[in-house]
C-alpha atoms as a PDB file:
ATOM      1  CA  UNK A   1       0.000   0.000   0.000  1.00  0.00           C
ATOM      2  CA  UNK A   2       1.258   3.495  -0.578  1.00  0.00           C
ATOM      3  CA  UNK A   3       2.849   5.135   2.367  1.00  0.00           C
ATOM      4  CA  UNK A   4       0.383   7.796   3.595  1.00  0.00           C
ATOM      5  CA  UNK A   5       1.500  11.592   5.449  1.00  0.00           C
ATOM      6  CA  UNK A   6      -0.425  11.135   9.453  1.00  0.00           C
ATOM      7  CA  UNK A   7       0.267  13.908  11.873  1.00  0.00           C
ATOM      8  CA  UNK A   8       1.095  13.280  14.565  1.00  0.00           C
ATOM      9  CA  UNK A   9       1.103  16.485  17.026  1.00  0.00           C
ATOM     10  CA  UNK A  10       1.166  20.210  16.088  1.00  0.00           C
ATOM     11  CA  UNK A  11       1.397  23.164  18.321  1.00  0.00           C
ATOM     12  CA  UNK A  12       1.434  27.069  18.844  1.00  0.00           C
ATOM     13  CA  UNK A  13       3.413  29.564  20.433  1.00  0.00           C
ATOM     14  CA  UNK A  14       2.598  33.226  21.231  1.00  0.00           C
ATOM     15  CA  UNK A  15       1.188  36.052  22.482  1.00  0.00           C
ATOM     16  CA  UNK A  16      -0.029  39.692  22.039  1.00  0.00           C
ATOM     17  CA  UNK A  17       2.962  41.009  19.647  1.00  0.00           C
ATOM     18  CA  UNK A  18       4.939  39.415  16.391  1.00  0.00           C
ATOM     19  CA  UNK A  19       6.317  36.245  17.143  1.00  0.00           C
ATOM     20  CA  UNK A  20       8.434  34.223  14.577  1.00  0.00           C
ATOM     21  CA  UNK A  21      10.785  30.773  15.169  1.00  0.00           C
ATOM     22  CA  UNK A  22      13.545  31.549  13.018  1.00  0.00           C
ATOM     23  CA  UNK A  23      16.008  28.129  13.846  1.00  0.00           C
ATOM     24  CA  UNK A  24      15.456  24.558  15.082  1.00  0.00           C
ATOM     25  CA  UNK A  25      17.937  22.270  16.711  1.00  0.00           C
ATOM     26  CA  UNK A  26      17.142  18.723  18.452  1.00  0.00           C
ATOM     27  CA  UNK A  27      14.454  19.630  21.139  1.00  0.00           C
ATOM     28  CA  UNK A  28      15.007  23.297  20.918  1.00  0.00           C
ATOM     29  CA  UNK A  29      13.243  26.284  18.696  1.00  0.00           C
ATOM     30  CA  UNK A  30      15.015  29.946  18.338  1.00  0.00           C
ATOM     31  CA  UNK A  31      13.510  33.135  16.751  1.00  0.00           C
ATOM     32  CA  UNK A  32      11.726  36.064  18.532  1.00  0.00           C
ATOM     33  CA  UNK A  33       8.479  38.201  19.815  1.00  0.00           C
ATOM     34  CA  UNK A  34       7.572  41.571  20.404  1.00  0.00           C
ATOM     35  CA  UNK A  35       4.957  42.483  23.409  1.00  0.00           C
ATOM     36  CA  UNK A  36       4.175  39.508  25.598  1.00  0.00           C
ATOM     37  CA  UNK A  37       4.806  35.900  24.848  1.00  0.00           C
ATOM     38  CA  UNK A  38       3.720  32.855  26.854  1.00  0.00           C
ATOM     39  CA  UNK A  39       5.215  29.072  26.972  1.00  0.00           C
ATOM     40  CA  UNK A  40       3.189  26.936  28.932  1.00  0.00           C
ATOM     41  CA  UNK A  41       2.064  28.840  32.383  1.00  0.00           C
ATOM     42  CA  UNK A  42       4.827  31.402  31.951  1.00  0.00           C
ATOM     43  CA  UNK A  43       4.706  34.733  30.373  1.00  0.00           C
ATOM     44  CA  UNK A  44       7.798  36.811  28.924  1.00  0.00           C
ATOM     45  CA  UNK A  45       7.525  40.660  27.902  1.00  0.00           C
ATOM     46  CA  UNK A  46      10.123  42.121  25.943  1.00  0.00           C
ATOM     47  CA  UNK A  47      12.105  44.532  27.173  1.00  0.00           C
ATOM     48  CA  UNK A  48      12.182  46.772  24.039  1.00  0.00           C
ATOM     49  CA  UNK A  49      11.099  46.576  20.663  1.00  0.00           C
ATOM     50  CA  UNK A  50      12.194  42.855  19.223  1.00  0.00           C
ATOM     51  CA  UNK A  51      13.390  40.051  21.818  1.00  0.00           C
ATOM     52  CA  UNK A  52      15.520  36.602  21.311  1.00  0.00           C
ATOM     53  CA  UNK A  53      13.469  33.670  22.366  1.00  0.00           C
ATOM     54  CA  UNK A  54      14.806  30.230  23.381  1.00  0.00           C
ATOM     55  CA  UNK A  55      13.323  27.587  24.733  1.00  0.00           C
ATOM     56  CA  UNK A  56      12.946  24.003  24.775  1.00  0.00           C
ATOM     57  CA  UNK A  57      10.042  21.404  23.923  1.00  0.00           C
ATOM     58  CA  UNK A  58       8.660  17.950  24.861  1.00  0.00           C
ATOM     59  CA  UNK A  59       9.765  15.992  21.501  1.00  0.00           C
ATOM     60  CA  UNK A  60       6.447  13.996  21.919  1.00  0.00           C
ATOM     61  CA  UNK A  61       3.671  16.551  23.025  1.00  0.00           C
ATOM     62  CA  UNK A  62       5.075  19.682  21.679  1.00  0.00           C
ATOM     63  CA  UNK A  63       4.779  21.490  24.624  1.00  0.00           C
ATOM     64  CA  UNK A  64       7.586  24.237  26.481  1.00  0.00           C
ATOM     65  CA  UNK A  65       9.486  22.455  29.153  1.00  0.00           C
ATOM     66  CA  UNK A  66       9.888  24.164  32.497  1.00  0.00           C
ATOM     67  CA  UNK A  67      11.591  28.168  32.580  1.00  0.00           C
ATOM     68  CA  UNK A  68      15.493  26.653  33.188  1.00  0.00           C
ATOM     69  CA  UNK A  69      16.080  25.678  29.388  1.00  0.00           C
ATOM     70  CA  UNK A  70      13.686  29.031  28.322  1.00  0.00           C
ATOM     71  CA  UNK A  71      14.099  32.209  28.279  1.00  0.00           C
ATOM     72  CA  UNK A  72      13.979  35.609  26.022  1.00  0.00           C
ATOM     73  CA  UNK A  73      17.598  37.079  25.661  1.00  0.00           C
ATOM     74  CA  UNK A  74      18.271  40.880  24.414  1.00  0.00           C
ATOM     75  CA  UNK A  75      17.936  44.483  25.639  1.00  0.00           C
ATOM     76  CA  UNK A  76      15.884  47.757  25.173  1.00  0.00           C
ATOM     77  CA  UNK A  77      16.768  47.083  21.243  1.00  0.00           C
ATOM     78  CA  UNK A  78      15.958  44.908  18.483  1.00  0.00           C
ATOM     79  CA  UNK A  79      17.499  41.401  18.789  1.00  0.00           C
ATOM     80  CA  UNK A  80      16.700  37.833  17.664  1.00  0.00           C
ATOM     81  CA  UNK A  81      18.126  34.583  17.351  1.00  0.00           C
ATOM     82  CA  UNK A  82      19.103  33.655  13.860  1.00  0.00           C
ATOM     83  CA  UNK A  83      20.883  30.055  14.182  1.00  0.00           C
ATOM     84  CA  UNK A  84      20.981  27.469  16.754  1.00  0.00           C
ATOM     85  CA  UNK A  85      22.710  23.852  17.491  1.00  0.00           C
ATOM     86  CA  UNK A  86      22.143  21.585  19.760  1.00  0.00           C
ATOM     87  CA  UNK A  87      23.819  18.363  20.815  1.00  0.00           C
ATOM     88  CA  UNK A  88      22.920  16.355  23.572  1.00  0.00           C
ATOM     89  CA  UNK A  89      26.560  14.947  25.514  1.00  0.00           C
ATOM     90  CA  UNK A  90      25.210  11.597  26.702  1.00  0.00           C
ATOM     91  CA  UNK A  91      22.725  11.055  30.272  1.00  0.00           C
ATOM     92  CA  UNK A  92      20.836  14.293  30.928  1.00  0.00           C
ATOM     93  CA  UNK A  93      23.330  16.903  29.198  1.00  0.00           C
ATOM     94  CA  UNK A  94      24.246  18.583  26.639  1.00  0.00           C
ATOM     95  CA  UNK A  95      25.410  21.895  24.396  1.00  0.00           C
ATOM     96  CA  UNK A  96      23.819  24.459  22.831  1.00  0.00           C
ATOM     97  CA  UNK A  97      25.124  27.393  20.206  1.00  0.00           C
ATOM     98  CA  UNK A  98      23.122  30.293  19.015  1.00  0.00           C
ATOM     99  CA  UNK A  99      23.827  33.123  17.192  1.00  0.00           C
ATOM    100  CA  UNK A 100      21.886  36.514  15.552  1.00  0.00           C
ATOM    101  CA  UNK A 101      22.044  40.399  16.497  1.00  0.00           C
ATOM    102  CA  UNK A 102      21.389  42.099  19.344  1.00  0.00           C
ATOM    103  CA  UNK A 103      21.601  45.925  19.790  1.00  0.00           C
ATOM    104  CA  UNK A 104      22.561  48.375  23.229  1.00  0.00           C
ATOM    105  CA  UNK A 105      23.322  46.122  25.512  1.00  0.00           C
ATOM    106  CA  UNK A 106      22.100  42.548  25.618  1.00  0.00           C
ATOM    107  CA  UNK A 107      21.492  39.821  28.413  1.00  0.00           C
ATOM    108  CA  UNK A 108      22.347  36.566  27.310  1.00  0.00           C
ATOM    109  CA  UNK A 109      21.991  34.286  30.471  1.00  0.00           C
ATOM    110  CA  UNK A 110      19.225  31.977  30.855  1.00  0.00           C
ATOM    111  CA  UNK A 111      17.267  31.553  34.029  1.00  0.00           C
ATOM    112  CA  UNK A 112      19.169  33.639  36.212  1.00  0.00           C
ATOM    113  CA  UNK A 113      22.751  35.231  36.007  1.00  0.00           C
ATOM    114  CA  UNK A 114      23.752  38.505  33.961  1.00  0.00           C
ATOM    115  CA  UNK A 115      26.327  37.925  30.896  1.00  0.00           C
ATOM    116  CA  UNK A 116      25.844  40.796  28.918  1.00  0.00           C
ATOM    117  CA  UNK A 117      27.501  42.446  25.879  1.00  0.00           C
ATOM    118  CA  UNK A 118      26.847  45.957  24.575  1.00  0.00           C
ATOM    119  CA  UNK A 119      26.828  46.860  20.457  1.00  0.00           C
ATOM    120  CA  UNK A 120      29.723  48.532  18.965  1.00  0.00           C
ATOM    121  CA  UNK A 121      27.223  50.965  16.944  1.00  0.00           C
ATOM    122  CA  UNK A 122      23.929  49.992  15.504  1.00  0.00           C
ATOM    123  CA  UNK A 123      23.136  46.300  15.666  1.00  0.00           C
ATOM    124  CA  UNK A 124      25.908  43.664  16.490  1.00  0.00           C
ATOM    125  CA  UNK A 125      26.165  39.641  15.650  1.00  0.00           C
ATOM    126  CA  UNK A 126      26.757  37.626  18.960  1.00  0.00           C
ATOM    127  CA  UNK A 127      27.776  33.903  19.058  1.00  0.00           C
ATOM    128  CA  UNK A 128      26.873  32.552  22.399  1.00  0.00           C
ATOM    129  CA  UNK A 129      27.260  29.168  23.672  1.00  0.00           C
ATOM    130  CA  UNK A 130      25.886  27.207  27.196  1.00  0.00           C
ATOM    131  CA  UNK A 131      26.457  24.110  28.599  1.00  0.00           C
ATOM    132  CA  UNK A 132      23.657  21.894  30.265  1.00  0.00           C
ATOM    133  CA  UNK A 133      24.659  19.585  33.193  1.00  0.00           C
ATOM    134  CA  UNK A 134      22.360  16.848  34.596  1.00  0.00           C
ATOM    135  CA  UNK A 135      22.864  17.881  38.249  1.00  0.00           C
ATOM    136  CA  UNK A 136      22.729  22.050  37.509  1.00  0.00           C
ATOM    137  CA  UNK A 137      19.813  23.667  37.162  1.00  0.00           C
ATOM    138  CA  UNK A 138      19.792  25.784  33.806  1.00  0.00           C
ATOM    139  CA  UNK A 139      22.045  26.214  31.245  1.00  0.00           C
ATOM    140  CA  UNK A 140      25.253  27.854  31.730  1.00  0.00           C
ATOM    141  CA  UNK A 141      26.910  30.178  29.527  1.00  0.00           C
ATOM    142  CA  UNK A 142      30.679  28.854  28.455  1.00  0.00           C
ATOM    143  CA  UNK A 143      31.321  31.966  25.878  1.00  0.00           C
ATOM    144  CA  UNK A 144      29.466  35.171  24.816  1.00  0.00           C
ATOM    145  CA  UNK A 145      31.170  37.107  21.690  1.00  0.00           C
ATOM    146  CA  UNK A 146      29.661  39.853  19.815  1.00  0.00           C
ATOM    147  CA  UNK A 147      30.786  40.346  15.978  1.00  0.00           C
ATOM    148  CA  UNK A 148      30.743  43.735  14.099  1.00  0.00           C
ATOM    149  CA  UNK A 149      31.627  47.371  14.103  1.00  0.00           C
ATOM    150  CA  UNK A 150      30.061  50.444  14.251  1.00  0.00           C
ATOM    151  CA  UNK A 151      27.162  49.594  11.239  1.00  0.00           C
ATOM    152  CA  UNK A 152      24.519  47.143  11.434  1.00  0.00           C
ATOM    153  CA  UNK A 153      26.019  43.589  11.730  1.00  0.00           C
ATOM    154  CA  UNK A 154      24.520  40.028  12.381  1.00  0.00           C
ATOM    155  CA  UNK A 155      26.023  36.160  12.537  1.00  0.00           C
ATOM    156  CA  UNK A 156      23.189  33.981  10.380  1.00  0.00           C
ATOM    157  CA  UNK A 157      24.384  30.622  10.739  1.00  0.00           C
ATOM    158  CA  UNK A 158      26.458  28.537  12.630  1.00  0.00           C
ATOM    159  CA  UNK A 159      27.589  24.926  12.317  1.00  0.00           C
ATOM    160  CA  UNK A 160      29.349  22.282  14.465  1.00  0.00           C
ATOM    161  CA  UNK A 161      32.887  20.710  13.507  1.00  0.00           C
ATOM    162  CA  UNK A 162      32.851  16.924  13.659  1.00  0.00           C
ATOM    163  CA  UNK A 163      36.372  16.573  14.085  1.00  0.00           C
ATOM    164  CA  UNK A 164      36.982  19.098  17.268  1.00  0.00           C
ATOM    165  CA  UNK A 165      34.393  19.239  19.350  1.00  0.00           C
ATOM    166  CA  UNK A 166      35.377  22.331  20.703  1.00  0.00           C
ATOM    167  CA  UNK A 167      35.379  24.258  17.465  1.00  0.00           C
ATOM    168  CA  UNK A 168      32.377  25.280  15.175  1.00  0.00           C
ATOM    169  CA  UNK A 169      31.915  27.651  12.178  1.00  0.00           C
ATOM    170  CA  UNK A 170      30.031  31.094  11.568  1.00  0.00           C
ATOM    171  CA  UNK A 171      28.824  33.355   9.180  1.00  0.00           C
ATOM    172  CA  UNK A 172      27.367  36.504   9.017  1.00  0.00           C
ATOM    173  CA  UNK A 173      27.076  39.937   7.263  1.00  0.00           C
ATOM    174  CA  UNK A 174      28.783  42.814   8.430  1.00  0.00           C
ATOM    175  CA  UNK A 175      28.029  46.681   7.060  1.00  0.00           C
ATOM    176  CA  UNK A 176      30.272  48.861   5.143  1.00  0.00           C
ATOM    177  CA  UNK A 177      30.696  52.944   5.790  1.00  0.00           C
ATOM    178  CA  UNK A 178      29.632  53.503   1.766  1.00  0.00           C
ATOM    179  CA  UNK A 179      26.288  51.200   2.180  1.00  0.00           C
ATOM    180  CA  UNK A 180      27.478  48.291   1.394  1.00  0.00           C
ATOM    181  CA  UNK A 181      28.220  44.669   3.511  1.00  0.00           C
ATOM    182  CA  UNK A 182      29.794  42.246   3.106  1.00  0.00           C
ATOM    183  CA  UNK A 183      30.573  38.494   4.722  1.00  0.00           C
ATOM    184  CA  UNK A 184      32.417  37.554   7.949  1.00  0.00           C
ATOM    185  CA  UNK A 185      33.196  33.934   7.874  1.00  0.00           C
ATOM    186  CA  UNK A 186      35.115  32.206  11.247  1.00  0.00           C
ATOM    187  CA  UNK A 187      35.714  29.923  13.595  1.00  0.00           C
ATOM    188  CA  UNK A 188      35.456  29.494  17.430  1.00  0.00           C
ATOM    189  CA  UNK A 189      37.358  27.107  19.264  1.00  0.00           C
ATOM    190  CA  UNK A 190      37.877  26.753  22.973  1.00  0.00           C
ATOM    191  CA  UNK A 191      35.213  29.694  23.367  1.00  0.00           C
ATOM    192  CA  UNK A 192      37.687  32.008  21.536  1.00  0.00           C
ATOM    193  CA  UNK A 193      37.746  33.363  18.449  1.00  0.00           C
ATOM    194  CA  UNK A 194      40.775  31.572  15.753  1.00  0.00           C
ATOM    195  CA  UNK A 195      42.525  32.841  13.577  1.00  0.00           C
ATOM    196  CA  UNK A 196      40.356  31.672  10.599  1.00  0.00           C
ATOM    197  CA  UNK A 197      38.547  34.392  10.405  1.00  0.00           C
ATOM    198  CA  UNK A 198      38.045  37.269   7.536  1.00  0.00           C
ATOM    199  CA  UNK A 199      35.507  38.840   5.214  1.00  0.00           C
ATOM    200  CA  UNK A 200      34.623  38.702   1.310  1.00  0.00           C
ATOM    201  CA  UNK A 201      34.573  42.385   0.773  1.00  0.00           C
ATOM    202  CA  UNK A 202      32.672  43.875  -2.459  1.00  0.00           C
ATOM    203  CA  UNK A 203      35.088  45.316  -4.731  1.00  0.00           C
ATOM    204  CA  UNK A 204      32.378  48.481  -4.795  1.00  0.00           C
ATOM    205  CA  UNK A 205      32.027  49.548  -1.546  1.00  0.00           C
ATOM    206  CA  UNK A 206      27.876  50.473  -2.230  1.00  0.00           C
ATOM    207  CA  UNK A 207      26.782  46.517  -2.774  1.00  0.00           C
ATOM    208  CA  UNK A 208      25.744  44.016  -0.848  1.00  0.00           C
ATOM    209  CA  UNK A 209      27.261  40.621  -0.711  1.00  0.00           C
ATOM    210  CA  UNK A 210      25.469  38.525   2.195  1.00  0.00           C
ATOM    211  CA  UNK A 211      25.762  35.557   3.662  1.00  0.00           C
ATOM    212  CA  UNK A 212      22.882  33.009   4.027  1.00  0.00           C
ATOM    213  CA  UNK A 213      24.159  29.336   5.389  1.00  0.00           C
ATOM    214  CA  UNK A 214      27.408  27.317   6.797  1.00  0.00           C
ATOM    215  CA  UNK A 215      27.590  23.813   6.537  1.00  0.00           C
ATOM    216  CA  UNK A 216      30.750  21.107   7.607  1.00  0.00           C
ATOM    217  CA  UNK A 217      31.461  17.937   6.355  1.00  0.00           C
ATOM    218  CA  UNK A 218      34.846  15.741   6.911  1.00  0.00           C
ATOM    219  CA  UNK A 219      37.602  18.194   6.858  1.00  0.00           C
ATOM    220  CA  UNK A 220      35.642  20.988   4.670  1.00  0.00           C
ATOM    221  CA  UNK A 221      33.502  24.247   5.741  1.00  0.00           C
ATOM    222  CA  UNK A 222      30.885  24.939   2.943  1.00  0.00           C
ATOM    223  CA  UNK A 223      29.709  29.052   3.115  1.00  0.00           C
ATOM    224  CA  UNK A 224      26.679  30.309   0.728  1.00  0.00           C
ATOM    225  CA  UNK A 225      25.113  33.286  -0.123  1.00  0.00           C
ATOM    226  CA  UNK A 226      24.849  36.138  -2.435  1.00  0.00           C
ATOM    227  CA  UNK A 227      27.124  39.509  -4.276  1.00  0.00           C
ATOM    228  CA  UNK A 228      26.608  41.889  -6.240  1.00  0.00           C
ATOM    229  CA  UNK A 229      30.123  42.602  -7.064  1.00  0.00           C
ATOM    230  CA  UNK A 230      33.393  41.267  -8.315  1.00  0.00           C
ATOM    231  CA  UNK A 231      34.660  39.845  -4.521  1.00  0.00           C
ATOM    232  CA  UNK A 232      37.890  38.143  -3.513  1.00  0.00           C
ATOM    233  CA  UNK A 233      36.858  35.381  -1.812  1.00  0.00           C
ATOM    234  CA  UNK A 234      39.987  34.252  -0.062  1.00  0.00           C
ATOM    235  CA  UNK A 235      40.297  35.594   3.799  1.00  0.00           C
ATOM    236  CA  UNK A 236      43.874  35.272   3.233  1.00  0.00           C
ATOM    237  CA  UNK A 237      45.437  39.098   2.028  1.00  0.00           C
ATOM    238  CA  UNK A 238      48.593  37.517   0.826  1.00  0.00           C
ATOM    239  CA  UNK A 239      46.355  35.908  -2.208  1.00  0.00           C
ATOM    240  CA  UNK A 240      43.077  36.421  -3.983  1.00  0.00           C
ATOM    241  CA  UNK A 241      40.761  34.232  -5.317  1.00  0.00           C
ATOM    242  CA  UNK A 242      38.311  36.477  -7.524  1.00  0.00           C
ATOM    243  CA  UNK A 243      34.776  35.740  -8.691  1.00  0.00           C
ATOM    244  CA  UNK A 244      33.728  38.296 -11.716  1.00  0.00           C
ATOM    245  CA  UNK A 245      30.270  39.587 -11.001  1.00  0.00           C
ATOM    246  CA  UNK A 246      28.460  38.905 -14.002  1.00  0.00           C
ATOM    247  CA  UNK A 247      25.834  41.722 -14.679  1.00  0.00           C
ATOM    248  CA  UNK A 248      22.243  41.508 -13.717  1.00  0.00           C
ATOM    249  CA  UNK A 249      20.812  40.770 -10.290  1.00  0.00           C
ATOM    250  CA  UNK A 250      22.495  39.011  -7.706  1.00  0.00           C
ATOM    251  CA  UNK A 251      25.363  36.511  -8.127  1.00  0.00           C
ATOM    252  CA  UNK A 252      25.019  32.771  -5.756  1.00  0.00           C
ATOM    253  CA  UNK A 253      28.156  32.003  -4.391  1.00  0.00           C
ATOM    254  CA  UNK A 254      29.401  28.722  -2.857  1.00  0.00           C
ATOM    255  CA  UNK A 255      32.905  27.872  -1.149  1.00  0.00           C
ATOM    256  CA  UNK A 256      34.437  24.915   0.026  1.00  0.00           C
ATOM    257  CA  UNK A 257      37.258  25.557   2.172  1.00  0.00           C
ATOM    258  CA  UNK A 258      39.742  23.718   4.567  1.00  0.00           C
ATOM    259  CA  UNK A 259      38.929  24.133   8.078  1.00  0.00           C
ATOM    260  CA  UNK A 260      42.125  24.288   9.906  1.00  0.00           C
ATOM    261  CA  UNK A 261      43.372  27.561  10.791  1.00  0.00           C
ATOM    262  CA  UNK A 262      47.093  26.631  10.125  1.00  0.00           C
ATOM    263  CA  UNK A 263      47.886  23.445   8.400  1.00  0.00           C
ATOM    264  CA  UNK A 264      50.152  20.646   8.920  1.00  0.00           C
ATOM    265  CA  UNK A 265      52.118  18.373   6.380  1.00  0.00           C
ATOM    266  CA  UNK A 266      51.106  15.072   7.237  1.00  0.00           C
ATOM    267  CA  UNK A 267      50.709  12.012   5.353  1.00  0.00           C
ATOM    268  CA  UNK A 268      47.349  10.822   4.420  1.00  0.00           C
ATOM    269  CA  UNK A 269      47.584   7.184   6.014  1.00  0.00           C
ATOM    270  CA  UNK A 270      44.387   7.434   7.847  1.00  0.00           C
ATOM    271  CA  UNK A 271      41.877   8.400   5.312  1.00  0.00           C
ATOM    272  CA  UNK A 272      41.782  12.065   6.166  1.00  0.00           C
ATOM    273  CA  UNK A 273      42.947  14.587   3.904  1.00  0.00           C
ATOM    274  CA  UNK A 274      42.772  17.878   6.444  1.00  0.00           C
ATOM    275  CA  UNK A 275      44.723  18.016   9.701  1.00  0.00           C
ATOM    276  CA  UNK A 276      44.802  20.654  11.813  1.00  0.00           C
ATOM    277  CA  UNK A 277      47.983  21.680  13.902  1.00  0.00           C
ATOM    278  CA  UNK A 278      47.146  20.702  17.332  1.00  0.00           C
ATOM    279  CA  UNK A 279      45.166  17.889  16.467  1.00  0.00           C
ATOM    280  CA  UNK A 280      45.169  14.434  17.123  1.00  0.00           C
ATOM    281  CA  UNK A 281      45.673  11.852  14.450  1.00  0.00           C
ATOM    282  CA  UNK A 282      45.732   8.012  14.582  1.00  0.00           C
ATOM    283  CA  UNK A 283      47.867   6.812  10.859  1.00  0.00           C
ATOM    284  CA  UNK A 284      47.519   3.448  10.424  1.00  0.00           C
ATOM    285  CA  UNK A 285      50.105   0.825   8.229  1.00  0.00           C
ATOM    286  CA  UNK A 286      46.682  -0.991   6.525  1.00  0.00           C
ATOM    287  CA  UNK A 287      43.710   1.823   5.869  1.00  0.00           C
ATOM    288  CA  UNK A 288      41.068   1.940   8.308  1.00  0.00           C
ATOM    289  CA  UNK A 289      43.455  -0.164  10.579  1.00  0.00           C
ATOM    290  CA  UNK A 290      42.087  -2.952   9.337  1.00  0.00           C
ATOM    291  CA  UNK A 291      45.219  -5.537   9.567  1.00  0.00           C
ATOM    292  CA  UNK A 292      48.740  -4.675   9.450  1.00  0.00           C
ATOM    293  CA  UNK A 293      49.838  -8.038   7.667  1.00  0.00           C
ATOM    294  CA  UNK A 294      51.382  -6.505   4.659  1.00  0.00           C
ATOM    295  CA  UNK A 295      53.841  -8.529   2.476  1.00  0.00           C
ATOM    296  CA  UNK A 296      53.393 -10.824   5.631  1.00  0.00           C
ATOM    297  CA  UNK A 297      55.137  -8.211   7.776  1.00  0.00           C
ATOM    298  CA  UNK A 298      53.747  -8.252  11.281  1.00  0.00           C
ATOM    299  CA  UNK A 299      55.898  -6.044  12.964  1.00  0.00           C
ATOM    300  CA  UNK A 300      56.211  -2.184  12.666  1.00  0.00           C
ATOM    301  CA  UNK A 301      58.410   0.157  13.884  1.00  0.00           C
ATOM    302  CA  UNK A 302      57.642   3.870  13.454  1.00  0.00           C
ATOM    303  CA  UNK A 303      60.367   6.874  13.167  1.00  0.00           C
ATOM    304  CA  UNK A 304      60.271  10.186  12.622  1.00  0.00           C
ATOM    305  CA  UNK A 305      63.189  12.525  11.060  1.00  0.00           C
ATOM    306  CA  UNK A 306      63.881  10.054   8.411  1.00  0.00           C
ATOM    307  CA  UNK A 307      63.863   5.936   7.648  1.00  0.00           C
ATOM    308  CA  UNK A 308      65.722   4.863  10.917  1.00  0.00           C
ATOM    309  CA  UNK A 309      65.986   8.002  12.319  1.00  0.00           C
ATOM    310  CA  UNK A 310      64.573   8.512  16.135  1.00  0.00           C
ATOM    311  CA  UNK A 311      62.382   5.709  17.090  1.00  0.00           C
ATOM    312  CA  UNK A 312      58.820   6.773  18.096  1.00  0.00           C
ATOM    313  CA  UNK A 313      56.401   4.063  18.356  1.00  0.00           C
ATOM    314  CA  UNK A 314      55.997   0.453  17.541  1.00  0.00           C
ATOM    315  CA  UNK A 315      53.000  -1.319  16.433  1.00  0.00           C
ATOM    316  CA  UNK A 316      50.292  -1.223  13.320  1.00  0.00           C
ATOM    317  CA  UNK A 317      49.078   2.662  14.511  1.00  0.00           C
ATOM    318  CA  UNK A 318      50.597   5.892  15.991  1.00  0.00           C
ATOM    319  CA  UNK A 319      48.845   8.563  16.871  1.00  0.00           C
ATOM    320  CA  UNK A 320      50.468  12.112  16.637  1.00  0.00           C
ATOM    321  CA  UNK A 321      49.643  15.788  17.016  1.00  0.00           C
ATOM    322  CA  UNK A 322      51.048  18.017  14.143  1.00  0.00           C
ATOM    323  CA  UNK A 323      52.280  21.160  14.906  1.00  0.00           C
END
């Protein structure tokens, strides 16, 4: 028989103003509300014009869960929640990333606590990340960082990295002084912001190029969006790496780039083709480690310098740390 579309449970959420869920992750929904907004037997009011909202749902009824994973962050200003990720750790916890714009100064604590950050100039991008632990009530906030100058700035996306746990990926749009924006891409590891971290600027100062979505996969950071100029789109200023805006309306633009922020020279034994300095790598005599009887040679020895050079391990694997 053909398969047939049943629904299962659907909800709402709101109050008296304009409420919108911009982001969903696991159990948890992201956007914002103006005016008064109530989860369950709880009611938030903004505290100016546009608020963040977070907050966290029963995966089989739909409905909020209690105030310690919800709450509204922001100021007096505009600000909302653009992107959000959530990973459960195992038992009862687990992490949570959002991101978006906030403008004056902004509370981002959940439940109760003050970790604020105040805008550079009109609207700012914030990454913020919390941590949820089994035997704590509420989430607690490992890293708030706001993004921008003195325009109007926002982060739009974020996305995990599979290979460090500790690190994920952003983008956003930052604004020029002529008009213009144009794309901040980066990375955040150990709740600080790396190294790999830049913009594709217009080459005319009065368009907009603008970010829309990140995305990871093995060893590669994927950014998308728009421009509506000739753009270098390497962050690096010692080389370029041009795309010609062709003429019309706006140009889609798609990168694949390495993730690391500095990268080593190792061999490829293991299957990966991306390694980090500072990160840990298992290389393996047979790939995938599967067996280490080659030419009927059971026993490995593993230097480093040269052939012979200064012994550093024995066996079919090694694992090493470039740097």
């Amino acid at each position: 028989t053909a398969s047939t579309y049943t629904i299962v449970e659907t909800a709402s959420y709101g109050g008296t103003g304009f409420d919108i869920i911009n982001t969903l992750s696991g159990e948890y929904l992201a956007g914002s509300f103006t005016g008064s907004f109530t989860l369950g037997t709880s009611t938030m009011t903004s505290a100016g014009g546009k608020d963040g909202l977070l907050f966290k749902f029963n995966d089989i009824t739909l409905a909020p869960l209690s105030a310690a994973f919800n709450d509204k962050v922001g100021g007096t200003g505009d600000d909302e929640i653009l992107s959000i990720y959530f990973d459960s750790t195992g038992g009862n916890g687990f992490i949570l990333k959002i991101a978006g714009y906030f403008s004056g100064t902004a509370n981002f604590s959940v439940g109760t606590g003050s970790f604020t950050l105040t805008s550079s100039g009109g609207k700012d991008g914030f990454t913020v990340g919390y941590t949820y632990i089994s035997n704590v009530n509420g989430l607690l906030v490992d890293e708030f960082i706001k993004h921008g100058g003195t325009g109007d700035d926002e982060i739009v996306d974020i996305s995990m990295d599979n290979n460090i746990t500790t690190r994920y990926h952003f983008v956003g749009n930052t604004q020029l002084t002529n008009g213009g924006s144009q794309v901040l891409i980066g990375s955040i590891q150990n709740f600080v912001v790396t190294a790999y971290t830049g913009n594709f600027t217009p080459s005319d100062a009065t368009k907009i190029n603008r970010a829309s979505a990140v995305a990871y996969t093995i060893d590669n950071v994927f950014y998308a969006g728009e421009f509506n100029a000739t753009t270098d789109f390497n962050i690096d200023a010692a080389t370029t790496n041009n795309l010609t805006f062709t003429a019309g309306g706006a140009n889609m633009f798609l990168q694949k780039s390495n993730t690391c922020v500095t990268s080593a020279t190792t061999p490829i034994l293991s299957g990966r083709s991306a390694i980090c300095v500072g990160d840990g790598l298992t290389m393996y005599i047979a790939e995938n480690g599967q067996g280490a009887n080659i030419n009927s040679n059971l026993n490995w020895n593993w230097y480093s310098g040269s052939c012979g050079g200064t012994l550093v391990g024995t066996g079919s694997s090694i694992t090493v740390t470039p740097s």
